[in-house]
C-alpha atoms as a PDB file:
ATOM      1  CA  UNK A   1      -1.652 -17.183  13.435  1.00  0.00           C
ATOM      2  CA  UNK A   2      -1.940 -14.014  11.151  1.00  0.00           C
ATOM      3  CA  UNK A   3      -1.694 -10.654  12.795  1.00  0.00           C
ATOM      4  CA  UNK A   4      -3.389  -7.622  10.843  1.00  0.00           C
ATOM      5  CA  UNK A   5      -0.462  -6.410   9.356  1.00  0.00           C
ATOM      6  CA  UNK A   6       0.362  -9.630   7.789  1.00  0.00           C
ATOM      7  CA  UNK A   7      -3.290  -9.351   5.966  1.00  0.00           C
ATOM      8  CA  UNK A   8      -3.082  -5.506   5.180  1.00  0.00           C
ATOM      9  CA  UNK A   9       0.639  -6.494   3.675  1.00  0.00           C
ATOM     10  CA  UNK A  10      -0.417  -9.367   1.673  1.00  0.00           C
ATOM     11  CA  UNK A  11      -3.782  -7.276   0.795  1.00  0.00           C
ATOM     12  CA  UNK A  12      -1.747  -4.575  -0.399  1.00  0.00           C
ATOM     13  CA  UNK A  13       0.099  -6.025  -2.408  1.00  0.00           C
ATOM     14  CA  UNK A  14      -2.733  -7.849  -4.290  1.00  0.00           C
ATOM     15  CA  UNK A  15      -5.575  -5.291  -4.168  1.00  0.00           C
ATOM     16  CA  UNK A  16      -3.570  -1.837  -4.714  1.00  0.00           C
ATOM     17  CA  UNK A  17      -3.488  -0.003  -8.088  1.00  0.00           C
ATOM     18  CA  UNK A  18      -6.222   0.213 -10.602  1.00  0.00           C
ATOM     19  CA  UNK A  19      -8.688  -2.460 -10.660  1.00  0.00           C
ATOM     20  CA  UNK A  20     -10.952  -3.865 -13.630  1.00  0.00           C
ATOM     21  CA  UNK A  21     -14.327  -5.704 -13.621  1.00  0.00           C
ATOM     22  CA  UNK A  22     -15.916  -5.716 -17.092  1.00  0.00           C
ATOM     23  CA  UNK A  23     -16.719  -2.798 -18.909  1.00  0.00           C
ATOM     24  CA  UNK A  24     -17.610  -0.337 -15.925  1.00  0.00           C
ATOM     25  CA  UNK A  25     -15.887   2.335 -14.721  1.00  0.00           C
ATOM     26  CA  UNK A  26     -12.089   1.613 -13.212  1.00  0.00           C
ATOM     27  CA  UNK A  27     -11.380   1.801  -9.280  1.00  0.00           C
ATOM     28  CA  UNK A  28      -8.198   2.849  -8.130  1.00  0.00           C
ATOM     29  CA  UNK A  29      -7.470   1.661  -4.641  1.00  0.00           C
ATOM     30  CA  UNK A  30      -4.563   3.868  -3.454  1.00  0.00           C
ATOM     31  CA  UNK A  31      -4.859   2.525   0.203  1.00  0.00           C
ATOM     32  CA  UNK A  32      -5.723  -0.639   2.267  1.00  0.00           C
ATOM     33  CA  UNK A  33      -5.566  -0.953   6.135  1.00  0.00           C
ATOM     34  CA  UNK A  34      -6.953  -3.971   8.417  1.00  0.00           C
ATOM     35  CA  UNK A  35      -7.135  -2.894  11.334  1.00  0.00           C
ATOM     36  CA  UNK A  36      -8.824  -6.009  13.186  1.00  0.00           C
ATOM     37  CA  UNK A  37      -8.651  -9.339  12.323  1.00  0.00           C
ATOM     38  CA  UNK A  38     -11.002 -10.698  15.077  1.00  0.00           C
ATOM     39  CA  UNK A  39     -13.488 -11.539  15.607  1.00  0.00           C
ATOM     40  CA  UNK A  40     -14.255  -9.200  12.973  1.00  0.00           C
ATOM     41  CA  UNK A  41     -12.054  -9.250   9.821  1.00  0.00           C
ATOM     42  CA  UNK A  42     -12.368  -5.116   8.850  1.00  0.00           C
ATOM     43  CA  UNK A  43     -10.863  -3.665   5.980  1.00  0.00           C
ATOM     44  CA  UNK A  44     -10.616   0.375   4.719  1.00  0.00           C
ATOM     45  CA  UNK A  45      -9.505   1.462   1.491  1.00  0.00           C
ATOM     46  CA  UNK A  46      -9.660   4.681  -0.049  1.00  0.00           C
ATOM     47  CA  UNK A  47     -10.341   4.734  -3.607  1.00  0.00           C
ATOM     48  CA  UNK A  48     -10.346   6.893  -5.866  1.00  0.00           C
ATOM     49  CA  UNK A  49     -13.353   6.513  -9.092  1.00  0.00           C
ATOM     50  CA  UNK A  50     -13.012   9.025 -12.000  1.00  0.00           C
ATOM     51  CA  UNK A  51     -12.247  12.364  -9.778  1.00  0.00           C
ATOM     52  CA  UNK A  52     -14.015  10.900  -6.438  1.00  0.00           C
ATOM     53  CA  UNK A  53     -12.307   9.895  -3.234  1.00  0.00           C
ATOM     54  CA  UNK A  54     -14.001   7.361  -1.631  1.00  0.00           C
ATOM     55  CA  UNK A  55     -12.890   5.440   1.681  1.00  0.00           C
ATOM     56  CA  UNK A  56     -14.441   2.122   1.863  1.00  0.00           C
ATOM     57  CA  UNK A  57     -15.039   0.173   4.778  1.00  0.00           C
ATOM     58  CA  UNK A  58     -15.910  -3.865   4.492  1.00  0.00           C
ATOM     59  CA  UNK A  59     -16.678  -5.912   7.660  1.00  0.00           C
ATOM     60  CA  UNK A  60     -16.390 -10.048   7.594  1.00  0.00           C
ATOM     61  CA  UNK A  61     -17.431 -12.206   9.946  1.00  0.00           C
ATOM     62  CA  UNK A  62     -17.871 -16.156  10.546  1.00  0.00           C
ATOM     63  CA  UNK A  63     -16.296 -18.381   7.800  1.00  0.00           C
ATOM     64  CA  UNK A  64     -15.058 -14.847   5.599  1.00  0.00           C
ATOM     65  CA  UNK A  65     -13.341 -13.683   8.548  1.00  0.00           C
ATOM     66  CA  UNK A  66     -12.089 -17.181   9.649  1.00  0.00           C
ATOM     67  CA  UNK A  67      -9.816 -17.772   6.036  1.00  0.00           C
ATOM     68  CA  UNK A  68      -6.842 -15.577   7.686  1.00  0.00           C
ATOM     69  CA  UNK A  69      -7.281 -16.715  11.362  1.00  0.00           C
ATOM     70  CA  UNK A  70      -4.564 -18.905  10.998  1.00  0.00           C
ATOM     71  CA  UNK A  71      -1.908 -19.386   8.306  1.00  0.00           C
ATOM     72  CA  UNK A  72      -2.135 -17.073   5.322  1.00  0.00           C
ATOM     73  CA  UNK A  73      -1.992 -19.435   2.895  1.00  0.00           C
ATOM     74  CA  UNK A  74      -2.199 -18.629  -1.381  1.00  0.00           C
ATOM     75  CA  UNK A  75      -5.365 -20.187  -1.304  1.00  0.00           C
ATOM     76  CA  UNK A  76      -7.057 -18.103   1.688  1.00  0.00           C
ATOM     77  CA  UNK A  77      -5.496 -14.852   0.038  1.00  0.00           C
ATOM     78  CA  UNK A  78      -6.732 -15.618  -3.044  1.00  0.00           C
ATOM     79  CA  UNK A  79      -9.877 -16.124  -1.448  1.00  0.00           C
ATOM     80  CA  UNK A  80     -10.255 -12.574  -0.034  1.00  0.00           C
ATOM     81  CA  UNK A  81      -8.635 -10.888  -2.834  1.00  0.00           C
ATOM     82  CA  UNK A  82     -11.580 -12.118  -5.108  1.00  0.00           C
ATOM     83  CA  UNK A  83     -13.766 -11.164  -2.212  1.00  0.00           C
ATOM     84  CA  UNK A  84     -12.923  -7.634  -1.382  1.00  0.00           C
ATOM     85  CA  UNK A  85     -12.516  -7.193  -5.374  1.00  0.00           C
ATOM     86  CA  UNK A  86     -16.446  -8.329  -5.763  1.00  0.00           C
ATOM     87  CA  UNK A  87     -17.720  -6.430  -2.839  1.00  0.00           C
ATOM     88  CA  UNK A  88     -15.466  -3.186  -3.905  1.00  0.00           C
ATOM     89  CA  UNK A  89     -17.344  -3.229  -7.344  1.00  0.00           C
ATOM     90  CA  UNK A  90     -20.701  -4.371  -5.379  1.00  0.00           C
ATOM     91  CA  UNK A  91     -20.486  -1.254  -3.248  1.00  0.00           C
ATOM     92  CA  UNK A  92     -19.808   0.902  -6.257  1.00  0.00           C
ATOM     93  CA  UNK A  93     -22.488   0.172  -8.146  1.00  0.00           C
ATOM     94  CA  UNK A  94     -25.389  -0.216  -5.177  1.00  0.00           C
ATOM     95  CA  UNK A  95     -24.009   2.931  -3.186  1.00  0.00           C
ATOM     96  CA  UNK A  96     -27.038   5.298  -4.474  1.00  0.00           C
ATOM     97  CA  UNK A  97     -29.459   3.029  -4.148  1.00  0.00           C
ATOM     98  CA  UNK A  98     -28.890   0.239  -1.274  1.00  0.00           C
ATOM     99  CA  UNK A  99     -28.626   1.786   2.524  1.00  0.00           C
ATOM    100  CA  UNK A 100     -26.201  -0.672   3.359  1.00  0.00           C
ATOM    101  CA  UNK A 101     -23.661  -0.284   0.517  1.00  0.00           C
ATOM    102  CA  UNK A 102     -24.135   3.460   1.275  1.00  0.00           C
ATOM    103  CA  UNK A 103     -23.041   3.144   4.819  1.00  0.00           C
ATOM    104  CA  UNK A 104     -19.806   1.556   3.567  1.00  0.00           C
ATOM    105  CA  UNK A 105     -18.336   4.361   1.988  1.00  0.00           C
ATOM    106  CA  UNK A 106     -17.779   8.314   3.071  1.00  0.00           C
ATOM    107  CA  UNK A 107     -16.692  10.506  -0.137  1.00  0.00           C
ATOM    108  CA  UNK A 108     -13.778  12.403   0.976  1.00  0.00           C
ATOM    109  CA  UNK A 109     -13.520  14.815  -2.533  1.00  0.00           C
END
């Protein structure tokens, strides 16, 4: 079975650095911890978006949280890289207007 730090490593290394989705504005994720895997898959990340810090929380649960209950495999990985990519952008561009995406993310500067 994974353990947390086996997702935040693998996470990491996928998910850190500047990341790209069309022709919107860059986010730079400059940190990633899991700090539960069950039953709750959570994930923080501070980010950083043109001169904003941002840390970012995302919560999974049922079949999302499931794909890293047991083996990581490249597949599941891949999985929840594409994921946490979709809802990082998601969040970004709903967090003035959506009460849920809002309560995601604290600014920190």
């Amino acid at each position: 079975m994974a353990t947390a730090e086996q997702v935040q490593e693998q996470l990491i290394e996928r998910i850190s650095g500047v990341q790209r989705q069309g022709p919107g504005v860059p986010i730079e994720v400059l940190a990633v911890r899991v700090p539960s895997i069950r039953p709750t898959l959570n994930i923080e990340m501070d980010v950083q978006v043109s001169e904003e810090r941002w840390r970012v929380s995302l919560a999974y649960s049922g079949p999302d949280a499931s794909m890293v209950s047991g083996d990581l495999t490249e597949s599941s990985m891949h999985t929840l890289e594409l994921l946490v990519r979709t809802n990082l952008f998601d969040w970004w561009h709903t967090k003035d207007t959506e009460r849920a995406s809002a309560r995601m993310g604290r600014r920190l500067t």
